[in-house]
Every structure is written in structure tokens, then in C-alpha cells.
N, C-alpha and C. Protein backbone atom coordinates (compact mmCIF):
# COMPACT_ATOMS: atom_id res chain seq x y z
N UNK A 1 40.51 -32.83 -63.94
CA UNK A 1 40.02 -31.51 -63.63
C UNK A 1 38.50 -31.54 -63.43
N UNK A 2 37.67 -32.42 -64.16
CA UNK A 2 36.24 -32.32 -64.06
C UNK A 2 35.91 -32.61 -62.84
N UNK A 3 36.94 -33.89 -62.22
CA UNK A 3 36.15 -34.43 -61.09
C UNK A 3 36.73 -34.16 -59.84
N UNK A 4 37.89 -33.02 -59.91
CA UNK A 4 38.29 -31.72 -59.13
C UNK A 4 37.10 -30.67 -58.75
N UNK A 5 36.51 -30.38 -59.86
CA UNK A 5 35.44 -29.38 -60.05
C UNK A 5 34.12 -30.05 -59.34
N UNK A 6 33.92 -31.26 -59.64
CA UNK A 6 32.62 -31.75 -59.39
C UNK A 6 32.54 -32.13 -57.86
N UNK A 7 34.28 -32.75 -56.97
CA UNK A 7 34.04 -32.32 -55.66
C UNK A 7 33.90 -31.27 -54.86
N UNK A 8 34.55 -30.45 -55.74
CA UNK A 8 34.17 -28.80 -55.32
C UNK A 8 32.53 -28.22 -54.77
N UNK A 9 32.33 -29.04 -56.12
CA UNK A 9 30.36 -28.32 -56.25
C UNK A 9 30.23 -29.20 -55.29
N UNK A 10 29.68 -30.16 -54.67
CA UNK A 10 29.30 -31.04 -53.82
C UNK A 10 29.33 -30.48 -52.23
N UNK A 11 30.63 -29.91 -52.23
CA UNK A 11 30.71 -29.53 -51.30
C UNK A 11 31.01 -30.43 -50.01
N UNK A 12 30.93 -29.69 -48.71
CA UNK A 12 30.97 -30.81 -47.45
C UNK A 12 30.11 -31.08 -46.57
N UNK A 13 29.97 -32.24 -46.16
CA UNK A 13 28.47 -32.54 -45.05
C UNK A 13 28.97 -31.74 -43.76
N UNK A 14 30.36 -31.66 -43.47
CA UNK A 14 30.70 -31.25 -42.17
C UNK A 14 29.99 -30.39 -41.81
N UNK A 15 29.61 -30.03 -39.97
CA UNK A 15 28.84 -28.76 -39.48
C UNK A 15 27.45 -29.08 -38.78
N UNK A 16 27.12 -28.23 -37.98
CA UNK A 16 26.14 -28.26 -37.54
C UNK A 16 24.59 -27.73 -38.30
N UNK A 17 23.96 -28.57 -37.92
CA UNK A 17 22.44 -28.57 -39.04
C UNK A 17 21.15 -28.72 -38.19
N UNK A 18 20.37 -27.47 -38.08
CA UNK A 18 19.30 -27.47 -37.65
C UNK A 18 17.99 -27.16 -37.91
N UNK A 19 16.94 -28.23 -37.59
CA UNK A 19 15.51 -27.77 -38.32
C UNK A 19 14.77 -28.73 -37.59
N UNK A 20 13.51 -28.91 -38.37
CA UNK A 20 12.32 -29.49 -37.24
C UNK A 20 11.99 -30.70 -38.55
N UNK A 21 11.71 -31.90 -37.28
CA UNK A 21 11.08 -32.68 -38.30
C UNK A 21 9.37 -32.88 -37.43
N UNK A 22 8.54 -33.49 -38.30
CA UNK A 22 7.78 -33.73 -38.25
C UNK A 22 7.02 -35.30 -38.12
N UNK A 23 6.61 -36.02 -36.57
CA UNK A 23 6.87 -37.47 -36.88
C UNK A 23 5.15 -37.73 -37.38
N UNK A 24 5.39 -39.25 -37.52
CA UNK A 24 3.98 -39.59 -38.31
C UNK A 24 2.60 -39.25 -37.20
N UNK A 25 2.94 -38.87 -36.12
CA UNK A 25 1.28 -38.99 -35.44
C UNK A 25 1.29 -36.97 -35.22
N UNK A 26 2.18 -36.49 -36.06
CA UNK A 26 2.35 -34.98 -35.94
C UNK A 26 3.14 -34.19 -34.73
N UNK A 27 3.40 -35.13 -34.62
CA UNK A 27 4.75 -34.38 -33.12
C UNK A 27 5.65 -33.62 -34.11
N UNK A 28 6.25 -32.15 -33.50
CA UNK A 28 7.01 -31.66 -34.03
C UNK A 28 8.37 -31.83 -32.96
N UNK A 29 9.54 -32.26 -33.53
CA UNK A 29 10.74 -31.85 -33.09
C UNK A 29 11.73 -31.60 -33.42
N UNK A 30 12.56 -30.82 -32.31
CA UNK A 30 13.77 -29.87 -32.95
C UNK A 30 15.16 -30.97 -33.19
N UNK A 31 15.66 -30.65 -34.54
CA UNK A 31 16.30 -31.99 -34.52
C UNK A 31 17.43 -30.78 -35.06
N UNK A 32 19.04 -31.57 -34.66
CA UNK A 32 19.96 -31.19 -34.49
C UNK A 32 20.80 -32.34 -34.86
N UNK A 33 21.58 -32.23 -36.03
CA UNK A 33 22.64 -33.02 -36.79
C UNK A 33 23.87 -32.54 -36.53
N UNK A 34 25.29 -33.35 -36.01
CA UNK A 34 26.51 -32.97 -36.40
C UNK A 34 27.25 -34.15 -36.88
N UNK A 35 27.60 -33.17 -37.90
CA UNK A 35 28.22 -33.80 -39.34
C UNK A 35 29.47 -33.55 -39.17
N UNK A 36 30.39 -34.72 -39.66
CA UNK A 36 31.91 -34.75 -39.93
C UNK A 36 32.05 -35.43 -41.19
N UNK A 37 32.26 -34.77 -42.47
CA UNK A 37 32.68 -35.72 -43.36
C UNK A 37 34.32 -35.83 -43.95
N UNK A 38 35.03 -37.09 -43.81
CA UNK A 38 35.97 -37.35 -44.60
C UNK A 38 35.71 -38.34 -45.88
N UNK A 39 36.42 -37.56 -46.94
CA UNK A 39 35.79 -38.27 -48.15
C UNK A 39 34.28 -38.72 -48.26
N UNK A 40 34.23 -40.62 -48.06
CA UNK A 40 33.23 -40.66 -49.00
C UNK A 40 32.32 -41.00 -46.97
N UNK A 41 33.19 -41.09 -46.23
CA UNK A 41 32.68 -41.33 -44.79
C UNK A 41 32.13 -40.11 -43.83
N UNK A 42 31.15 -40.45 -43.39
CA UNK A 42 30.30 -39.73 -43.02
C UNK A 42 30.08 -39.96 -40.89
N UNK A 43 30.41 -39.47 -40.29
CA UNK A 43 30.27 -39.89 -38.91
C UNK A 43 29.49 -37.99 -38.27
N UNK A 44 29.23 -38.62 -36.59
CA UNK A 44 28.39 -37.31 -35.85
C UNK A 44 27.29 -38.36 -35.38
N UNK A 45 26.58 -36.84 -35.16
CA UNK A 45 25.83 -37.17 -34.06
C UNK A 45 24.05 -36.43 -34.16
N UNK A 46 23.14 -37.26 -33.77
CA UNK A 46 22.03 -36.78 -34.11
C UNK A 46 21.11 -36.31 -32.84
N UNK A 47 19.99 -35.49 -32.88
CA UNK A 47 19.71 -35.46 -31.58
C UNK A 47 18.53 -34.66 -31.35
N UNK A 48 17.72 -34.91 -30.57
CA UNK A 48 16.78 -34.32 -30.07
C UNK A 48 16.30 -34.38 -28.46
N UNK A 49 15.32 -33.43 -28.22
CA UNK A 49 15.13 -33.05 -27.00
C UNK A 49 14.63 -34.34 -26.38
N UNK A 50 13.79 -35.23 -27.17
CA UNK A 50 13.64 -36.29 -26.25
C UNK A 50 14.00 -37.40 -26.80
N UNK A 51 14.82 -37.96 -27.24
CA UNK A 51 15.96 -38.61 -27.64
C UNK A 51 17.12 -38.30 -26.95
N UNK A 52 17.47 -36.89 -26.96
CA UNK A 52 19.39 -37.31 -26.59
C UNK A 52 20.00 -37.45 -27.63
N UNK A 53 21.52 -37.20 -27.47
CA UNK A 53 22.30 -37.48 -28.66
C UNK A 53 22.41 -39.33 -29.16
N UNK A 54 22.83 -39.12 -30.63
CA UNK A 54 22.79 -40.76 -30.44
C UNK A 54 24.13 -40.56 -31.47
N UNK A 55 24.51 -41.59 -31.54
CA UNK A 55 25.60 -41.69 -32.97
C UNK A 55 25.28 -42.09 -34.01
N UNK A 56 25.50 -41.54 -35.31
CA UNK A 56 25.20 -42.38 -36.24
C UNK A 56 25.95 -43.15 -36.57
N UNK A 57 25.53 -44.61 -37.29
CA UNK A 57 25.94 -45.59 -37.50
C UNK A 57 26.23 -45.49 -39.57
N UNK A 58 27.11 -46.32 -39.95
CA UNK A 58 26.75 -46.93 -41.84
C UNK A 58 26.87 -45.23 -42.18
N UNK A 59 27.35 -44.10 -41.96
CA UNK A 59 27.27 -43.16 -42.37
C UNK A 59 28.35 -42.84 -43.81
N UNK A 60 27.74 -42.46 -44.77
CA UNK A 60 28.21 -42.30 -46.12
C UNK A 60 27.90 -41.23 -47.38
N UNK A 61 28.64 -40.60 -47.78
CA UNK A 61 28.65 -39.54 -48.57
C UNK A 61 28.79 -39.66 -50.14
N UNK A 62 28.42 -39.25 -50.90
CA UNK A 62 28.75 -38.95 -52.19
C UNK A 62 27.97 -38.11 -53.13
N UNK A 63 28.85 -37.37 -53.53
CA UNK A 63 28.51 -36.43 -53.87
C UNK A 63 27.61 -35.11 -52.99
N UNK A 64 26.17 -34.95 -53.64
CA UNK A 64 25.42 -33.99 -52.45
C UNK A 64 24.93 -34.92 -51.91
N UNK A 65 24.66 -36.43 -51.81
CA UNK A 65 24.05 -37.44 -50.83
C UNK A 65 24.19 -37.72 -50.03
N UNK A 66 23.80 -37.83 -48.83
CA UNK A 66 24.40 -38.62 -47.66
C UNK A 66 23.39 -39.93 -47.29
N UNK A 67 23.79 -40.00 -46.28
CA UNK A 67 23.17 -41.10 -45.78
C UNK A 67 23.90 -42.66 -44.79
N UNK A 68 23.07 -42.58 -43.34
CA UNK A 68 23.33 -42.85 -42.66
C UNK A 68 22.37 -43.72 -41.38
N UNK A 69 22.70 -44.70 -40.24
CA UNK A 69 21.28 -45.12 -39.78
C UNK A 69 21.38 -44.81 -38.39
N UNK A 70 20.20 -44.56 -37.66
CA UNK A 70 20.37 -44.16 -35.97
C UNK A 70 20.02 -45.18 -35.25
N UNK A 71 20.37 -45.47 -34.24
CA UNK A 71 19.66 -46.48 -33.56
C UNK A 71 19.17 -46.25 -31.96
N UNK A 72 17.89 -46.31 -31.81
CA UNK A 72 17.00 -45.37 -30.99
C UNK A 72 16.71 -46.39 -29.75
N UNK A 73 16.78 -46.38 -28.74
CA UNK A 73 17.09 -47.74 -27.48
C UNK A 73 15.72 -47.44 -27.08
N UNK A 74 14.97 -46.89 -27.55
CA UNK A 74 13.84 -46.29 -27.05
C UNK A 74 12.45 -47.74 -27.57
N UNK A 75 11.85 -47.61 -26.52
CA UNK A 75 10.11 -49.38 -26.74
C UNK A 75 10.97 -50.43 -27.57
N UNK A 76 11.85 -50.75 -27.04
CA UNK A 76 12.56 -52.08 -27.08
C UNK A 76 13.97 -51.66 -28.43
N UNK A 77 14.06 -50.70 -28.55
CA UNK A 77 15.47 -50.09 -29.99
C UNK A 77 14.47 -50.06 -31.23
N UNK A 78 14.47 -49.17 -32.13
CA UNK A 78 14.33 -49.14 -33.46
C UNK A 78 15.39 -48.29 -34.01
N UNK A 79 15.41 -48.62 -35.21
CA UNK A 79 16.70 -48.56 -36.26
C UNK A 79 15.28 -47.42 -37.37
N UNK A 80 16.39 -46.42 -37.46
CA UNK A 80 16.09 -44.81 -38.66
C UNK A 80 17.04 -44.91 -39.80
N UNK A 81 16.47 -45.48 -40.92
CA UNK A 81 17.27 -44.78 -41.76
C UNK A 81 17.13 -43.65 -42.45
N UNK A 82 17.99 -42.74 -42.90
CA UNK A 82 17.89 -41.48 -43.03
C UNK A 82 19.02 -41.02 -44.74
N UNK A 83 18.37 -40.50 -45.22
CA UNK A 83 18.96 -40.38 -46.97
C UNK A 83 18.66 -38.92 -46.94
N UNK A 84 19.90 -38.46 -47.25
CA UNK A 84 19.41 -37.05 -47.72
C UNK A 84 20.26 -36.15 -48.89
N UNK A 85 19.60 -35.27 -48.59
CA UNK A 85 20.81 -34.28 -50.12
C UNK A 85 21.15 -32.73 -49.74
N UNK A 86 22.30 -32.28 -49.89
CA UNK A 86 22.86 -31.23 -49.35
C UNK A 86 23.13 -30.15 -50.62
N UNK A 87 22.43 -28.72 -50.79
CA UNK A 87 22.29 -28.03 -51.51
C UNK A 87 23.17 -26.45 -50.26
N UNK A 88 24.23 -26.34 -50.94
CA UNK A 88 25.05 -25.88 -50.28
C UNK A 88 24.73 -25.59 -48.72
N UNK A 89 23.84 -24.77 -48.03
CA UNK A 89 23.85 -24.64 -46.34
C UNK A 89 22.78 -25.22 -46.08
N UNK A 90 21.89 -26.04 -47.02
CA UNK A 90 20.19 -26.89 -46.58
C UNK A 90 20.71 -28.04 -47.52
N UNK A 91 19.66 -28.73 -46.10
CA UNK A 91 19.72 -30.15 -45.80
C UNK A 91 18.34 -30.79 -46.40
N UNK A 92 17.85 -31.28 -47.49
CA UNK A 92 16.79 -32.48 -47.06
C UNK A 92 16.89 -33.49 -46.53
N UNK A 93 16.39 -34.37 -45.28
CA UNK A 93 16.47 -35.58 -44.88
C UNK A 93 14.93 -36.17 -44.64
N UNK A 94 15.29 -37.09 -45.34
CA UNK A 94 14.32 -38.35 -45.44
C UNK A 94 14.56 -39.37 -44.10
N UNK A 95 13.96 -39.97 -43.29
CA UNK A 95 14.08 -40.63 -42.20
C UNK A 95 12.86 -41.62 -41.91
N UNK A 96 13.25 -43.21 -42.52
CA UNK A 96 12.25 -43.84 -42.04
C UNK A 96 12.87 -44.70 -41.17
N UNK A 97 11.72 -45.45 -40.61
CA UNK A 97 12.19 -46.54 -39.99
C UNK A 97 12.15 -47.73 -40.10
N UNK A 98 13.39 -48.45 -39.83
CA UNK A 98 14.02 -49.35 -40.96
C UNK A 98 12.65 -50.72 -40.92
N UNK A 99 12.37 -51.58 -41.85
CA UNK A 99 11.14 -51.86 -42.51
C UNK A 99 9.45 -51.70 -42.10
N UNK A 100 9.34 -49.94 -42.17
CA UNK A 100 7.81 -49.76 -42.06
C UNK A 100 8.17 -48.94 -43.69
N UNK A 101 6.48 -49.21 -44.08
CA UNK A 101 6.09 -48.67 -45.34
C UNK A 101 6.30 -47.41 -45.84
N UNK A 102 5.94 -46.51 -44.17
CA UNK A 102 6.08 -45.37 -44.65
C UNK A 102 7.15 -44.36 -43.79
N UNK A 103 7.87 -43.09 -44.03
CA UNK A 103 8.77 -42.33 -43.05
C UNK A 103 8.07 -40.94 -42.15
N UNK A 104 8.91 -40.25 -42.06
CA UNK A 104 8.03 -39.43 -41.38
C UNK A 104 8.56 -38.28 -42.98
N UNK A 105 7.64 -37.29 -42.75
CA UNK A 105 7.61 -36.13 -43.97
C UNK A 105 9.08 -35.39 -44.04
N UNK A 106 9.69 -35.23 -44.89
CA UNK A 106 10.60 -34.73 -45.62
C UNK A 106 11.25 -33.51 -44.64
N UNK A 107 12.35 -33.76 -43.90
CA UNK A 107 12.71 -32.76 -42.83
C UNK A 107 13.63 -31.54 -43.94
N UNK A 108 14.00 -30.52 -43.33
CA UNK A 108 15.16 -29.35 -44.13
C UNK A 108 15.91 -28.86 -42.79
N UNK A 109 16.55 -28.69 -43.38
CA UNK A 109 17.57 -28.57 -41.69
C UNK A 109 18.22 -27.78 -42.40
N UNK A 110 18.89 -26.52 -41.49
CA UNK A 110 19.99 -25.36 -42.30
C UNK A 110 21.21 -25.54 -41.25
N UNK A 111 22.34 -25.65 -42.51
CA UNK A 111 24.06 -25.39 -41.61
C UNK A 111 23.84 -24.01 -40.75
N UNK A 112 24.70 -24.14 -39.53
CA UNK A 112 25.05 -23.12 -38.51
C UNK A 112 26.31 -22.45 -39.13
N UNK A 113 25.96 -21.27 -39.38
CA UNK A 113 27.17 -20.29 -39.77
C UNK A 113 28.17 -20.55 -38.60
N UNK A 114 29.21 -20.40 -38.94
CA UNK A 114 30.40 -20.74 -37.82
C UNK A 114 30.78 -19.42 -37.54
């Protein structure tokens, strides 16, 4: 029963999620997540205006966590990894890129009412 209850609270990544991130030289863009979660698997699609959709790749859930990596074909491909936590209709996502020191600032993205 507890751990009936405790997937309950957790809730689901599924849905559409939108907000702005912020990259390291201060570009703002509109970033747009769709989320499908089964169980502990996590798949969709990420996307922005100058990007394009991409797929995510390693995508994984538990509990309010997710986390998942993009891979961007863009000045020869770089690889995003992205960790975040889901507080019922907001999103924090964390998004660096895979081995630099630092990410870009702490995005919030809100579910699309259906």
C-alpha cells in the first residue's frame, strides 16, 4: 500500500511542457518537451525554434526524477544531458553538456492543460 501511495504522489512525466531556458552566452529560448512515460521509461521529444525537434535518447524516470540525453547534430553533434524533477504541473530541468564544467541555468517548464 505505501508504495501504491508513493507512485501515486510522483505522479506522471507524460504531456506537454513549456518554458524558456536560458543558454550560457544569455540567449533565451522557447523550449518545448514531450513526455511519454511508461513506468520507470521515459521517451518524446525535445525542441526548439532553432534546433527542431530531436528525440530523446537513455530516457528514465523515478519517482519525481527524470532524466534523459539529446543529441544536437548541430558544429559537428553535441550530446545534453538533462536531470530534472517534476512537482505536480512544473518541471525543473537541469541541462548540461555532456563533459563541460558548467550547464546552462536551471530551466522550469509548466505541463499544458489538456
Amino acid at each position: 500500500m505505501v508504495l501504491a501511495a508513493a507512485a501515486a504522489w510522483a505522479g506522471d512525466a507524460s504531456g506537454t511542457w513549456k518554458g524558456e531556458i536560458n543558454t550560457p552566452d544569455g540567449t533565451v529560448l522557447q523550449l518545448t518537451c514531450t513526455l511519454k512515460q511508461e513506468g520507470a521509461k521515459l521517451a518524446g521529444t525535445i525542441s526548439t525554434p532553432e534546433t527542431g525537434t530531436i528525440e530523446l535518447a537513455n530516457g528514465k524516470a523515478d519517482g519525481d526524477k527524470i532524466s534523459f540525453i539529446v543529441k544536437v547534430e548541430m558544429n559537428g553533434g553535441t550530446v545534453y544531458v538533462s536531470e530534472g524533477t517534476i512537482k505536480g504541473d512544473e518541471m525543473t530541468l537541469d541541462i548540461k553538456e555532456e563533459g563541460a564544467a558548467q550547464g546552462f541555468p536551471t530551466a522550469t517548464l509548466k505541463r499544458e492543460k489538456q
